[in-house]
Protein backbone atom coordinates (compact mmCIF):
# COMPACT_ATOMS: atom_id res chain seq x y z
CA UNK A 1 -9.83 145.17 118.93
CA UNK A 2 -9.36 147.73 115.60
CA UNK A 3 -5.52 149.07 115.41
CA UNK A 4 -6.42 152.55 114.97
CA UNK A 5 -2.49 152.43 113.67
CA UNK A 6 -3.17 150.66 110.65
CA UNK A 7 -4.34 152.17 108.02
CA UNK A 8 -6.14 149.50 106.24
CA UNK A 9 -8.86 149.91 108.99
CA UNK A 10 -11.71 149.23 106.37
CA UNK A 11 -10.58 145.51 106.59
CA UNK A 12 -10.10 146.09 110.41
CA UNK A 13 -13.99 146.97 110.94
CA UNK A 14 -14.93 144.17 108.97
CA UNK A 15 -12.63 141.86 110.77
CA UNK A 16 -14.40 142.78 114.17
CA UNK A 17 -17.72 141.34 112.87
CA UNK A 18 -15.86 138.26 112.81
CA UNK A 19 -14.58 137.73 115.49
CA UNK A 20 -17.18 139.29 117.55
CA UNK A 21 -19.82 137.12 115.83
CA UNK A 22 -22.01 140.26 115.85
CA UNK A 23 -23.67 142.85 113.49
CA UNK A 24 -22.29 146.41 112.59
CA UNK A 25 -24.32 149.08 113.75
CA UNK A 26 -23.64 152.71 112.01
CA UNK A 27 -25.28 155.98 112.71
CA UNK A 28 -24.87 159.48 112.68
CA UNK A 29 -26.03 162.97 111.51
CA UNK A 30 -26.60 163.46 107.48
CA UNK A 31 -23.22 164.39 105.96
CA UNK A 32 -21.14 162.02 108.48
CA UNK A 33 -20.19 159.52 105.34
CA UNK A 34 -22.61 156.58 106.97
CA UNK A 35 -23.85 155.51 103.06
CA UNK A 36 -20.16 156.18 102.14
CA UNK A 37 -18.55 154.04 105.04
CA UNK A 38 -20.81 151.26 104.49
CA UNK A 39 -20.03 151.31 100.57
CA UNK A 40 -16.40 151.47 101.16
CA UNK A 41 -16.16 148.42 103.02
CA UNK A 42 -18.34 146.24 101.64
CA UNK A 43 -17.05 146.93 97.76
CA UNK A 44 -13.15 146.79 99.68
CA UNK A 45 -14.10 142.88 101.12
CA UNK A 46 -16.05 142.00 97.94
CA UNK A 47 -12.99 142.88 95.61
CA UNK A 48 -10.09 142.63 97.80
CA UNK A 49 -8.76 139.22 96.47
CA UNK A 50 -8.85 137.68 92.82
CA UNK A 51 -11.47 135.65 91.99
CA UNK A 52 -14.15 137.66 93.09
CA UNK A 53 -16.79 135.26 94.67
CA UNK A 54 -18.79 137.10 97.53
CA UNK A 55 -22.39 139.38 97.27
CA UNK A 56 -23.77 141.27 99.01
CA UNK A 57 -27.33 142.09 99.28
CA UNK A 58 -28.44 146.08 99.44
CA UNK A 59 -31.86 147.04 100.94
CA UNK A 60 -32.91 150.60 99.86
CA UNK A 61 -35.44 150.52 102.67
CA UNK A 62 -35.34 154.46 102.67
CA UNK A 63 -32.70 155.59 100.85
CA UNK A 64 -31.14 154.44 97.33
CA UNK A 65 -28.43 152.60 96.73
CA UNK A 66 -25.71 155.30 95.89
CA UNK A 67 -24.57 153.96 92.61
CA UNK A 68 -23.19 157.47 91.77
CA UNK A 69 -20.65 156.84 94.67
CA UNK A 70 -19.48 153.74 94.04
CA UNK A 71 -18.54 154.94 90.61
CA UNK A 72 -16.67 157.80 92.25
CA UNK A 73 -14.73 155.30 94.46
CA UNK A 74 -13.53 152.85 92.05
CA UNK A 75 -13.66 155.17 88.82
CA UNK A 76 -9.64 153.77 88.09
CA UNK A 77 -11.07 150.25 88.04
CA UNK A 78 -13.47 149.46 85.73
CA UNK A 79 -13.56 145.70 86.40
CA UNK A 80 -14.48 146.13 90.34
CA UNK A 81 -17.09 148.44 89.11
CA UNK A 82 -18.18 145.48 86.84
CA UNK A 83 -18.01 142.87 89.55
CA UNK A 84 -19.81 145.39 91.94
CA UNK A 85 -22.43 146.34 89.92
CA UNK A 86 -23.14 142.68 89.17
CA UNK A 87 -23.21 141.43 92.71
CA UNK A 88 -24.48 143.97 94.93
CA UNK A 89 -28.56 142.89 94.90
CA UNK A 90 -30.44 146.09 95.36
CA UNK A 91 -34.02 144.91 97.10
CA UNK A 92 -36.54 146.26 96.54
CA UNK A 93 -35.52 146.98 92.59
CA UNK A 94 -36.65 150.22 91.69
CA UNK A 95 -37.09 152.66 94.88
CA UNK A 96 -37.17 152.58 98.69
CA UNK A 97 -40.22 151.18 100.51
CA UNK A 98 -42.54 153.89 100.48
CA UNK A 99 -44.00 153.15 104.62
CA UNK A 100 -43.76 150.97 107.05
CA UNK A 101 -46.58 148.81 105.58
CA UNK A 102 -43.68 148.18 102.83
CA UNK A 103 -41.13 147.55 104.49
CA UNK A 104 -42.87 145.32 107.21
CA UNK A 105 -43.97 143.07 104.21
CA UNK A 106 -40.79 142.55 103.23
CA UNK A 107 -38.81 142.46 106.12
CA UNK A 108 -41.02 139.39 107.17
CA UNK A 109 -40.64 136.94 104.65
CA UNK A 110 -36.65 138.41 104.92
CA UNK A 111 -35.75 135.83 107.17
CA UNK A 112 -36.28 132.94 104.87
CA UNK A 113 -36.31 134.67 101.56
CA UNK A 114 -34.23 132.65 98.68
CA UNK A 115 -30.87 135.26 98.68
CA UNK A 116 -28.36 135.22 95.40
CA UNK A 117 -25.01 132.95 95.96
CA UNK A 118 -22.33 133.36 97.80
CA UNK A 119 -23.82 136.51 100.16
CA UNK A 120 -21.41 137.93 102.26
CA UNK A 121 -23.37 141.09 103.19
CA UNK A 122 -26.56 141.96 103.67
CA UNK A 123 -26.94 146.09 104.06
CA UNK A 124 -30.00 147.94 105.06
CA UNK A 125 -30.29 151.61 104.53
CA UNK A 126 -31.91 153.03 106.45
CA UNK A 127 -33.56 150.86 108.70
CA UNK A 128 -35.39 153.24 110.94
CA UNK A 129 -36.97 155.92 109.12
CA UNK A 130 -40.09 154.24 108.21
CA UNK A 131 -40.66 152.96 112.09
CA UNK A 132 -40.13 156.17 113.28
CA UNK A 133 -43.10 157.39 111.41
CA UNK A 134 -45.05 155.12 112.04
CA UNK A 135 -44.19 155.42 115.67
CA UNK A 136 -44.89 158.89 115.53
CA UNK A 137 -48.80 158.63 113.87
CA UNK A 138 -49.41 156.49 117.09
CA UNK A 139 -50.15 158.37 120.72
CA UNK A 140 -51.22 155.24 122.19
CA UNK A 141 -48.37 153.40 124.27
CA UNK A 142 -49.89 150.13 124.04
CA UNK A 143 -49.55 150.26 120.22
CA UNK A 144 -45.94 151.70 120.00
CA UNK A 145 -45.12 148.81 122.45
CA UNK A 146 -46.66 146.47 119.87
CA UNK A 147 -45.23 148.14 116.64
CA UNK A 148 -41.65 147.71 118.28
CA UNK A 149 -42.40 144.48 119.62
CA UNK A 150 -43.54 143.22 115.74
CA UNK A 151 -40.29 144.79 114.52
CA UNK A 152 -37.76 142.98 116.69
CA UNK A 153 -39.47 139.80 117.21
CA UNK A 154 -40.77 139.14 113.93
CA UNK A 155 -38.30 141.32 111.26
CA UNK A 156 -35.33 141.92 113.09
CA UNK A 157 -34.42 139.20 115.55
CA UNK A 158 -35.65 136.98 112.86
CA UNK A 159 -32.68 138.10 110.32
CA UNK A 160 -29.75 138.70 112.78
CA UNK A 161 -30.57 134.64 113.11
CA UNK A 162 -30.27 133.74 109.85
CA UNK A 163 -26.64 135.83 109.44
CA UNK A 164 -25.52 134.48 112.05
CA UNK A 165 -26.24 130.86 110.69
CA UNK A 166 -25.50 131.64 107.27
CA UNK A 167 -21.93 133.29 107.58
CA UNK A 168 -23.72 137.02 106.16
CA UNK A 169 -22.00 140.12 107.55
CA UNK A 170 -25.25 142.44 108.59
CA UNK A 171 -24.74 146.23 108.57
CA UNK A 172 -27.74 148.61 109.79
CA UNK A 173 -27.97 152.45 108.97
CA UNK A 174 -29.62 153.92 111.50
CA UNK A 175 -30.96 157.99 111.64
CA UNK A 176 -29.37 159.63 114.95
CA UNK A 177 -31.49 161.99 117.32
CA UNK A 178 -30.02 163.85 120.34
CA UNK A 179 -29.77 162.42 123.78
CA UNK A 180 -30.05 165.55 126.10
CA UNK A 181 -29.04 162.60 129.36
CA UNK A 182 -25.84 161.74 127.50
CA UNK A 183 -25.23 164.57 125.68
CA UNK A 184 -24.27 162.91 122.26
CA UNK A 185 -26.54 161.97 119.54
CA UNK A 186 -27.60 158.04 119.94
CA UNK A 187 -29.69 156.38 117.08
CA UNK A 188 -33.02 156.24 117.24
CA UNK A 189 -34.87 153.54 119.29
CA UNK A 190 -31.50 152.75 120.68
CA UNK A 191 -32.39 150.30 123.45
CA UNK A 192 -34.52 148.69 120.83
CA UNK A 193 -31.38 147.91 119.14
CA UNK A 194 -29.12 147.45 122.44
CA UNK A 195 -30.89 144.27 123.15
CA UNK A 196 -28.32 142.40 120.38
CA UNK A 197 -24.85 142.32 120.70
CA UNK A 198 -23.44 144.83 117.95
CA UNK A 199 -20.36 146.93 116.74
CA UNK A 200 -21.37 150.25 116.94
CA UNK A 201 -19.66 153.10 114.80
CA UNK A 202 -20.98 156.37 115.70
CA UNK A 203 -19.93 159.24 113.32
CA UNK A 204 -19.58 162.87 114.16
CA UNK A 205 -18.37 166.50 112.73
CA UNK A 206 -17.04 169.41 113.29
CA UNK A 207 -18.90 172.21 111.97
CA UNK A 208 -15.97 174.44 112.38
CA UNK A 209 -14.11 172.68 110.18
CA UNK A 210 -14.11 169.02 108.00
CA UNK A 211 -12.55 166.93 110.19
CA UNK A 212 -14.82 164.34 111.93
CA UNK A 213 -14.52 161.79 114.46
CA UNK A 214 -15.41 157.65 114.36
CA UNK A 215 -15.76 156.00 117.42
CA UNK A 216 -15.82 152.20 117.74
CA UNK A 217 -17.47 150.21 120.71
CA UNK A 218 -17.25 146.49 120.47
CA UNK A 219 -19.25 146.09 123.75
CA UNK A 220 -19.79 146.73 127.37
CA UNK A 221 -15.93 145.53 128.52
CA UNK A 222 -13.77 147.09 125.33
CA UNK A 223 -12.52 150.52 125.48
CA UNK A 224 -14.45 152.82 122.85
CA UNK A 225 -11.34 153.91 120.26
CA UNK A 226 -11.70 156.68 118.47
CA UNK A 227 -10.17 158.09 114.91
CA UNK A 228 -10.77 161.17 112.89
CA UNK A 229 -11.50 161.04 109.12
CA UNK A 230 -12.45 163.26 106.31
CA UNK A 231 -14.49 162.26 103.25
CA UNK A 232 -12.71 162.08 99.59
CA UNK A 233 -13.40 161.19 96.01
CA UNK A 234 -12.15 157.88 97.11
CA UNK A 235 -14.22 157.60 100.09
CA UNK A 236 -13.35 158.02 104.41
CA UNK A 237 -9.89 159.08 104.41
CA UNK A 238 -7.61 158.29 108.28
CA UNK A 239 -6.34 161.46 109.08
């Protein structure tokens, strides 16, 4: 479980992955600091000991890779920028997968794809966008049904797999929509994504003021803990 009294809870999130032997799951509305979060704590882990070793692998699969914001976050150390800039693999090279065609490509020869050495991470940003479209062109059930079923049995389930044999810390992106049931935003396809074991971070704000609220769910039997943040130069700030 994180200890929401530590302040170091970067390394407390990432710790959770392993010992939960799971992936990390982040979503919410645009301006909640998802990019940011996910930046933050894979450049932490990658630098947080001397010799840097680890990767991590970056897939731009509908946004960029916010290159911009890593400079802002380690702009008083010029050698983690380095190191960073070095070893965080940006696929595809030069811009997001333009559809789902793309991305499907890609995403199946993912699972046995030749990655750089020593991966620690593999990020995907943001991993429902495309789907959703493509969900969207199609009134036909039967071929939503068959577009999700491609994406989990094929792309998805596929990678989680190889991760989990290979060591790789897996962090999705996800867009949010608004459960009306629940009353709370949920990311899209949710129960898609509720049939694998995951820590789920779901951020929120206050448009009142700029305070905004994590919450943390490890699973069905641990208690959902909660922490409110702000977003600085240096990235998600513990208030």
């Amino acid at each position: 479980m994180i200890d929401l009294e530590n302040s170091d809870f970067i390394s407390s999130i990432y710790n959770l992955s392993q010992t939960n032997r799971s992936f990390i799951s982040i979503s919410g509305k645009s301006g909640t600091g998802k990019t940011t979060l996910v930046l933050q704590l894979v450049s932490f882990i990658l630098t947080s000991e001397k010799p840097y070793e680890s990767s991590c692998v970056w897939i731009q699969a509908s946004e960029l890779f916010p290159k911009k914001r890593l400079l802002s976050l380690f702009k008083t150390s010029p050698d983690k920028i380095k190191y960073l800039l070095q070893n965080i693999f940006v696929y595809p090279v030069k811009k997001p997968f333009s559809n789902n065609r793309e991305q499907s490509a890609f995403f199946n020869d993912l699972g046995t794809l030749l990655l750089p050495p020593n991966v620690k991470f593999m990020v995907i940003d943001n991993i429902s966008h495309h789907l959703r479209f493509a969900v969207s062109l199609n009134s036909d059930m039967k071929r939503r049904a068959i577009l999700f079923d491609q994406f989990f049995n094929s792309q998805l389930f596929p990678l989680i797999m190889r991760c989990l044999r290979e060591n790789i810390v897996l962090l999705l992106i996800h867009e949010v929509s608004f459960n009306p049931g629940l009353g709370r935003t949920q990311p899209f396809f949710n129960k898609l994504y509720s049939r694998i074991q995951s820590v789920s971070i779901t951020l929120s704000k206050n448009f009142k003021s700029n305070i905004k609220v994590m919450e943390i769910d490890c699973g069905e039997k641990s208690e959902v803990r909660k922490l409110n943040y702000e977003i600085g130069d240096s990235g998600i700030l513990r208030l």
